[in-house]
Protein backbone atom coordinates (compact mmCIF):
# COMPACT_ATOMS: atom_id res chain seq x y z
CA UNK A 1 -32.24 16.17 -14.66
CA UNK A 2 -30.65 13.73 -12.52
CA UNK A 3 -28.73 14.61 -9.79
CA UNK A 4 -24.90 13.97 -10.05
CA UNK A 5 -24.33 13.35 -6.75
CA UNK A 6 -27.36 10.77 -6.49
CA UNK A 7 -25.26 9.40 -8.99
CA UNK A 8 -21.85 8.99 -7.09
CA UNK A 9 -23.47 7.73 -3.68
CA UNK A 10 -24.87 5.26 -5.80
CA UNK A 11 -21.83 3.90 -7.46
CA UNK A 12 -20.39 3.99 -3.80
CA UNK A 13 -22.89 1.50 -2.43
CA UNK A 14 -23.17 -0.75 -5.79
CA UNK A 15 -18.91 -1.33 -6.07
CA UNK A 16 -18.69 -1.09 -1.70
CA UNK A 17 -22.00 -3.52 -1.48
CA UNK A 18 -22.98 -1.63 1.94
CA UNK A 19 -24.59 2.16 3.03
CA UNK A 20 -21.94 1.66 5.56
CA UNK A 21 -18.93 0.83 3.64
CA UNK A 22 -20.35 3.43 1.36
CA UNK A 23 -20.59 6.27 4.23
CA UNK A 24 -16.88 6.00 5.30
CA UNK A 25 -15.47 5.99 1.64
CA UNK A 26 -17.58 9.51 0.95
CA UNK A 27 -17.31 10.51 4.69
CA UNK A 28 -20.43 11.14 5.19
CA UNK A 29 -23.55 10.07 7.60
CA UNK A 30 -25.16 6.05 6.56
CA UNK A 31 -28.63 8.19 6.50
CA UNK A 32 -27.58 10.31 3.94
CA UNK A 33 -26.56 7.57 2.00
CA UNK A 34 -29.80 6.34 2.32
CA UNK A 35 -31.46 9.15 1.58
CA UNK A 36 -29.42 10.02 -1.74
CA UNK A 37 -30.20 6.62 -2.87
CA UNK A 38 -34.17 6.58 -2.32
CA UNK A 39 -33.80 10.03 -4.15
CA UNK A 40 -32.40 8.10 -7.14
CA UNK A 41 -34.51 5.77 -7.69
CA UNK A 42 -37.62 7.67 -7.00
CA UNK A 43 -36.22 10.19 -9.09
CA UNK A 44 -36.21 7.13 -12.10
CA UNK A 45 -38.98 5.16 -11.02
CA UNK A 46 -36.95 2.63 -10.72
CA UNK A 47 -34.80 -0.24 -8.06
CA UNK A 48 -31.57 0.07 -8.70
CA UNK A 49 -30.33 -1.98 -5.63
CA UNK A 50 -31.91 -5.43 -3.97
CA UNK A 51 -30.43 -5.88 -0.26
CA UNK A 52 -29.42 -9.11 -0.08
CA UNK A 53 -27.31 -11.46 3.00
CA UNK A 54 -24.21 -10.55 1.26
CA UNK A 55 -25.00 -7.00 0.79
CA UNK A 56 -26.62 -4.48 -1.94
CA UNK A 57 -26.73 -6.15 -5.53
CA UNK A 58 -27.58 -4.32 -8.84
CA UNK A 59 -31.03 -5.15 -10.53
CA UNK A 60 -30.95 -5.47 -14.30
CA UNK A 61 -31.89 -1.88 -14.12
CA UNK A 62 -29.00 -1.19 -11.78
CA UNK A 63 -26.30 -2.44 -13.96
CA UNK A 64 -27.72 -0.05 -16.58
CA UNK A 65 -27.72 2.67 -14.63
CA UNK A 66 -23.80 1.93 -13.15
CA UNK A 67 -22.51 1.79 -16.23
CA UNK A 68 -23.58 5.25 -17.73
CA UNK A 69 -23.08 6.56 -14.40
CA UNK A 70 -19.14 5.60 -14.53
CA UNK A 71 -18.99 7.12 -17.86
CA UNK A 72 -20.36 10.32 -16.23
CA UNK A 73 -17.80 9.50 -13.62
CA UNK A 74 -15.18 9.16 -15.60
CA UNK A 75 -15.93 12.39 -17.39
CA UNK A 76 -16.30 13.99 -14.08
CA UNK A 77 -12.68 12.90 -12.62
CA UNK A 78 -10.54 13.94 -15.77
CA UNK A 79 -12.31 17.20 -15.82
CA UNK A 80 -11.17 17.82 -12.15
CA UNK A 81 -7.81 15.96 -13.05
CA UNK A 82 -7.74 19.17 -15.66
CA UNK A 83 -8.91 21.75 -13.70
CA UNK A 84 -5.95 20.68 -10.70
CA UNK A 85 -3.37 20.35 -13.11
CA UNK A 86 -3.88 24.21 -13.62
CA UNK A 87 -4.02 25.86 -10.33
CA UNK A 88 -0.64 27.36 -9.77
CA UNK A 89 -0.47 27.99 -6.57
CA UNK A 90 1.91 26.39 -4.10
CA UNK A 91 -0.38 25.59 -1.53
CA UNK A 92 -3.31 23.61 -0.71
CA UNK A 93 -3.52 19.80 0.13
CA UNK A 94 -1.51 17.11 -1.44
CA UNK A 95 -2.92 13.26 -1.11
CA UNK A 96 0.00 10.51 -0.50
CA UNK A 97 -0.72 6.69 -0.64
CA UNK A 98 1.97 4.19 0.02
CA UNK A 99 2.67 0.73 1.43
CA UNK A 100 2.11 0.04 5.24
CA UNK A 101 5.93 -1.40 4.89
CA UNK A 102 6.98 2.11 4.41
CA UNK A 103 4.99 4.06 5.87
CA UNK A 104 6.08 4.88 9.48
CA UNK A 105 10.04 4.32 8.75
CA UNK A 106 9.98 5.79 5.14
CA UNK A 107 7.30 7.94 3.69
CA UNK A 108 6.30 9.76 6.89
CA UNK A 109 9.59 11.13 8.35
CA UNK A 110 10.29 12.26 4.86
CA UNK A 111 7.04 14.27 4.34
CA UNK A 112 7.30 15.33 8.11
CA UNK A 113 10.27 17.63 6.49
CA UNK A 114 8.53 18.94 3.48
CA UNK A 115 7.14 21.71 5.77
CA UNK A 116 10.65 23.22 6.19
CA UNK A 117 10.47 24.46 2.52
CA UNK A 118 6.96 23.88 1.82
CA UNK A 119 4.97 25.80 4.54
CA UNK A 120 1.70 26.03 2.71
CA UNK A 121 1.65 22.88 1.39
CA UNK A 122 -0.78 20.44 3.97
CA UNK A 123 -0.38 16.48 3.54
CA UNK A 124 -2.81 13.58 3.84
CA UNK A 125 -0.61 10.56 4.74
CA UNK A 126 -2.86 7.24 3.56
CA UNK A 127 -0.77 3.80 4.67
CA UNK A 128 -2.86 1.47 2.61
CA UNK A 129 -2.73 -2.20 1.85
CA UNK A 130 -4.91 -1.66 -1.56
CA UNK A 131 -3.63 0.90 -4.34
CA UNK A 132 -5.65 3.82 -4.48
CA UNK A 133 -6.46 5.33 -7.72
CA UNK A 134 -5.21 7.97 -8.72
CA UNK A 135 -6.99 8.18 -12.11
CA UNK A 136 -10.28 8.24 -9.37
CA UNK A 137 -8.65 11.01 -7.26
CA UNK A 138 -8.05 8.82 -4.19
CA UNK A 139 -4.80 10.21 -3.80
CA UNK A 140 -2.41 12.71 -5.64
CA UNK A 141 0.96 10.73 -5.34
CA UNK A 142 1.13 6.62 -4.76
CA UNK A 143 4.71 5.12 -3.65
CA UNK A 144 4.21 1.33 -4.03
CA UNK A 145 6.38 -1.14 -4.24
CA UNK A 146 5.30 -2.81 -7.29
CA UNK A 147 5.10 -1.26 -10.32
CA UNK A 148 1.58 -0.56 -11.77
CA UNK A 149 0.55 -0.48 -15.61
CA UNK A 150 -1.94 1.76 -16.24
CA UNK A 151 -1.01 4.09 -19.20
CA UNK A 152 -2.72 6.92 -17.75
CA UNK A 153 -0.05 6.91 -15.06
CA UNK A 154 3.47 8.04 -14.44
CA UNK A 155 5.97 6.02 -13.18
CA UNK A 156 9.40 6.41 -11.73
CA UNK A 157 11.60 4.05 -9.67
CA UNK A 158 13.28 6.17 -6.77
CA UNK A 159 14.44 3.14 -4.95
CA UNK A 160 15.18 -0.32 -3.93
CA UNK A 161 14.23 -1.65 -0.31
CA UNK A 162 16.79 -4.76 0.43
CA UNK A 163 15.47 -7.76 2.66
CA UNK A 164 16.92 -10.30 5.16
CA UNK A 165 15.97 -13.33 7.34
CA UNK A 166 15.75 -12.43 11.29
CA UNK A 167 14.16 -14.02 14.38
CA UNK A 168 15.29 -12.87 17.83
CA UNK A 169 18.00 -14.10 20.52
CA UNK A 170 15.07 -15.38 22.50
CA UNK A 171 13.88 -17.44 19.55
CA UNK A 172 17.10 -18.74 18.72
CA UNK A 173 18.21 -19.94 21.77
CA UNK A 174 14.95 -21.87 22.23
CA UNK A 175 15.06 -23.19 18.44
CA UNK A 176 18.95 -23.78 17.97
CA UNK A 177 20.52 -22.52 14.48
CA UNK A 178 19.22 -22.46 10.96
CA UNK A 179 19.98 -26.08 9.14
CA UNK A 180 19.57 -25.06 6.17
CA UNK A 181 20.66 -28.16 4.57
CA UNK A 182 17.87 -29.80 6.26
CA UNK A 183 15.34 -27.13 5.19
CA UNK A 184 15.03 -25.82 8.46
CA UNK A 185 12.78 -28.26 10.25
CA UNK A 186 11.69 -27.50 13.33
CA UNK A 187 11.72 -23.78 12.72
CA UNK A 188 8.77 -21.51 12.53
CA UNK A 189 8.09 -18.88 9.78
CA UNK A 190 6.37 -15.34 9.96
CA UNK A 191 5.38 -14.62 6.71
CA UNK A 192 2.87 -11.92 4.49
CA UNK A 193 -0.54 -13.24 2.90
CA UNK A 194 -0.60 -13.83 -0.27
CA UNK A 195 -0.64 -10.99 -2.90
CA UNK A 196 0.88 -8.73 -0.30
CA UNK A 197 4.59 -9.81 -0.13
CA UNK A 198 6.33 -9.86 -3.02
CA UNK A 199 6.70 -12.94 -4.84
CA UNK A 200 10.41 -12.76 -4.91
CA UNK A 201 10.27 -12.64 -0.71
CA UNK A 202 7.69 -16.11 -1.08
CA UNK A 203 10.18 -17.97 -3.29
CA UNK A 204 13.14 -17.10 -1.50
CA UNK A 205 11.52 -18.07 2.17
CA UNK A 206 10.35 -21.54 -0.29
CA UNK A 207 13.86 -22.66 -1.28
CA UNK A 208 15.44 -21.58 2.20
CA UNK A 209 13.18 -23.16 5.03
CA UNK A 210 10.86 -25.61 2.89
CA UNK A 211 10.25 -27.61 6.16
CA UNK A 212 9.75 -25.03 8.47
CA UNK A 213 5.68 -24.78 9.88
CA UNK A 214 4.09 -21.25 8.82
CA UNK A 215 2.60 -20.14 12.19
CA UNK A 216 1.81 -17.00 11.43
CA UNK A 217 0.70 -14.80 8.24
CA UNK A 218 -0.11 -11.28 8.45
CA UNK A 219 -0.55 -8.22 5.88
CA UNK A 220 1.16 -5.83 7.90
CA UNK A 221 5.32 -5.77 7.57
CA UNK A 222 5.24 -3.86 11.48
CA UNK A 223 3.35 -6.36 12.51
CA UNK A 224 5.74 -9.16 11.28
CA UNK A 225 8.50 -7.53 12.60
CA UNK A 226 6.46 -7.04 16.55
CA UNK A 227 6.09 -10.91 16.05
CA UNK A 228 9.67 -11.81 15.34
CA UNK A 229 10.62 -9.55 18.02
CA UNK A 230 9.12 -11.34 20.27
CA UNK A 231 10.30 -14.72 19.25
CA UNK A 232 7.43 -15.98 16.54
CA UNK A 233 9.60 -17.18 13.86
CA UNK A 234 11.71 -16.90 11.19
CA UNK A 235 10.68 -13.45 9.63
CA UNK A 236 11.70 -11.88 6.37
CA UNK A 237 11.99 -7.85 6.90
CA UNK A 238 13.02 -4.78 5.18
CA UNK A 239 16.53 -4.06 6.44
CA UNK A 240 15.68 -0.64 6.59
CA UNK A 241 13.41 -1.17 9.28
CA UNK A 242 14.78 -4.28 10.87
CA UNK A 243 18.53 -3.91 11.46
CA UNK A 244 18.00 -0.76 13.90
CA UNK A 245 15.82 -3.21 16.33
CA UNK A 246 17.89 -4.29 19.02
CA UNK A 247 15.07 -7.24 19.45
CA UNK A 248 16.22 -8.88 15.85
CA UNK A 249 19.53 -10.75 14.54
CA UNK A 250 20.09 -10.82 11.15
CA UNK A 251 21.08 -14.12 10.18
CA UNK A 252 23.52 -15.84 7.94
CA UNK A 253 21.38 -16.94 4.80
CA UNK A 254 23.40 -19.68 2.13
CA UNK A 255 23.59 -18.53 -1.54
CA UNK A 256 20.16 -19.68 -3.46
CA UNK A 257 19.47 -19.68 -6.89
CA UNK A 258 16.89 -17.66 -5.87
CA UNK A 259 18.64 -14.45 -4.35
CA UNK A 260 18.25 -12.47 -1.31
CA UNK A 261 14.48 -10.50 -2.05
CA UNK A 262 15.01 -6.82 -2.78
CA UNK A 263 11.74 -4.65 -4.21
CA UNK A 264 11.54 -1.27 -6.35
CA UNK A 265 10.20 1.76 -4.50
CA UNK A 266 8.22 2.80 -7.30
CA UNK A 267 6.64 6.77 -7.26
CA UNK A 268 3.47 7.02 -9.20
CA UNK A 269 1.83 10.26 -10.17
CA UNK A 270 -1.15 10.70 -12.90
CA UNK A 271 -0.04 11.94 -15.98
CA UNK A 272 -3.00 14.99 -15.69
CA UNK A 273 -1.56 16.28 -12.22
CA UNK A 274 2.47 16.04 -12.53
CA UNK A 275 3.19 19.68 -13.36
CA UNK A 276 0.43 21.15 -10.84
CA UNK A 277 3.50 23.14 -8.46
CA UNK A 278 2.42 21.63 -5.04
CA UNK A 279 2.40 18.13 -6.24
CA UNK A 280 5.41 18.56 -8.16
CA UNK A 281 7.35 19.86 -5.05
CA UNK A 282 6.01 16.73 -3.42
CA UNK A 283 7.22 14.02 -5.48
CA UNK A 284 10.50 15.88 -5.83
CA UNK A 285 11.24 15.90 -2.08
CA UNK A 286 10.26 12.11 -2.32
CA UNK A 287 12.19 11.64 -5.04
CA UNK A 288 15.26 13.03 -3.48
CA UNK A 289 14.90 11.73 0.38
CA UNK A 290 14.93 8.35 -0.95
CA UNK A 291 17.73 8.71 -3.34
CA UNK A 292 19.98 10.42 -0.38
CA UNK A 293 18.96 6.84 1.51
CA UNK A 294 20.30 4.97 -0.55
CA UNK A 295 22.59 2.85 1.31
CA UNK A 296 20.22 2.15 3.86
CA UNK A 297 17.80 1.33 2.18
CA UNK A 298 19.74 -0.87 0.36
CA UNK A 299 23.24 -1.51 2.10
CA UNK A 300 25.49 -4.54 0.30
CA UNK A 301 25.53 -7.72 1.58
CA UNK A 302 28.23 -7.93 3.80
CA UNK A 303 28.60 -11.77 5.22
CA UNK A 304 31.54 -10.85 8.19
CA UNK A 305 28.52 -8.72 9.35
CA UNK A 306 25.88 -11.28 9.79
CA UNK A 307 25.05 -13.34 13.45
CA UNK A 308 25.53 -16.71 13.50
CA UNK A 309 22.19 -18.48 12.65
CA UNK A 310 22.03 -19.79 16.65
């Protein structure tokens, strides 16, 4: 009988392409990567994987053998999905993906309090980029700020995060004020790679500087801001975040057809593990931090608040 575990260290290495990349997603040693795949295939007779200069490929056989093996997989998850849904007990660990964007200003002071009424329940904090699946048990509760479609998956918008144009004194005295009529030539931009800023933020910064130079693109929002701080460019940011640094200046922005970028805070649970008691309490303590920061989060456009654009 084949070993399910052979199994799941070799999905790992055949979706990941490395032992390495393979290792830190299972948290274990490369060696006993290795070892659980030579176990595999000796155990079939079989090679499932050819090492190649772009890492481990399938063989025919290997393709084969991944796709019954996800079935087992997926078998495997929505039986534990099951079995989690149905422990009772306030305590234990509770898994919480979100966007780097909110991670350090947001998510983290919020389930830095959950302790006060939740002693027993212990939190993994996971700032990541890519969406973890839940449906794969990567994580318990996802707060994105995009909403997903999977059916499987439970979906509730907390939230809206409110964005403005800033660049810092420094940068402005260098660079001279905003002509926006002019597209901003001369100006530099900060902005997010592609796929990780919303598209609302990319159109917006489009229409309102279309001659300013990109000089820098990053797919961290902290690291945008650090940039702008210290005089990069033109940065979009989450107001949240940006208008308590004394490094930025919010600037005046002129009325687009396109409108000033705002984005959902989106709380995602699967459907299997919404009523287990310690995740519930979770995403209700989200649920209601956020909704008490509302007006920070997203405060109203106020124009007799802005800085001058120079």
């Amino acid at each position: 009988m084949l070993d399910w575990d052979d199994l799941r260290f070799f999905l790992a290495v055949a979706r990941l392409g490395s032992l390495s990349g393979a290792a830190k997603q299972l948290h274990v040693a490369q060696s006993t990567v290795g070892r659980r795949l030579n176990s595999l295939e000796t155990s079939l007779g079989v090679r499932l994987l050819n090492r190649t200069p772009d890492g481990y490929v399938p063989t025919p056989a290997g393709e084969d053998v991944r796709k019954q093996a996800e079935l087992v997989e997926a078998e495997a998850l929505a039986l534990e999905r099951q079995v989690v849904g149905r422990d009772l007990r306030m305590a234990g660990p509770v898994r919480v993906t979100c966007a780097e964007t909110i991670a350090s200003n947001l998510v983290a002071p919020c389930l830095g309090t959950l302790y006060e009424t939740q002693p027993d329940i212990m939190v993994e904090l996971i700032p990541n980029p890519r969406e973890l699946s839940l449906s794969m048990r990567e994580a318990d509760i996802s707060i994105r700020l995009r909403q997903p479609e999977q059916h499987d998956l439970l979906v509730s918008r907390i939230g809206t995060l409110a964005f403005g144009l800033y660049a810092s004194p420094g940068y402005l005295e260098r660079h001279g004020e905003c002509d926006y009529d002019a597209g901003c030539a001369g100006h530099r931009l900060i902005t997010q790679l592609e796929g990780i800023q919303d598209a609302t933020q990319t159109d917006w910064l489009a229409e309102l500087a279309p001659r300013a130079r990109i000089a820098m693109q990053t797919s961290s929002h902290a690291a945008a801001l650090a940039a702008a701080k210290q005089g990069g460019g033109l940065a979009s940011l989450v107001r949240y975040c940006a208008d308590a640094e004394p490094g930025l200046v919010r600037l005046k922005t002129p009325p687009l057809p396109t409108q000033i970028p705002s984005t959902g805070i989106w709380q995602v649970v699967h459907k299997d593990n919404r009523d287990t008691p310690r995740i519930r309490a979770a995403l209700d303590h989200i649920t209601k931090w956020v909704r008490q920061r509302g007006d920070e989060l997203n405060p109203v456009q106020d124009e007799t608040e802005l800085a001058p654009a120079a």
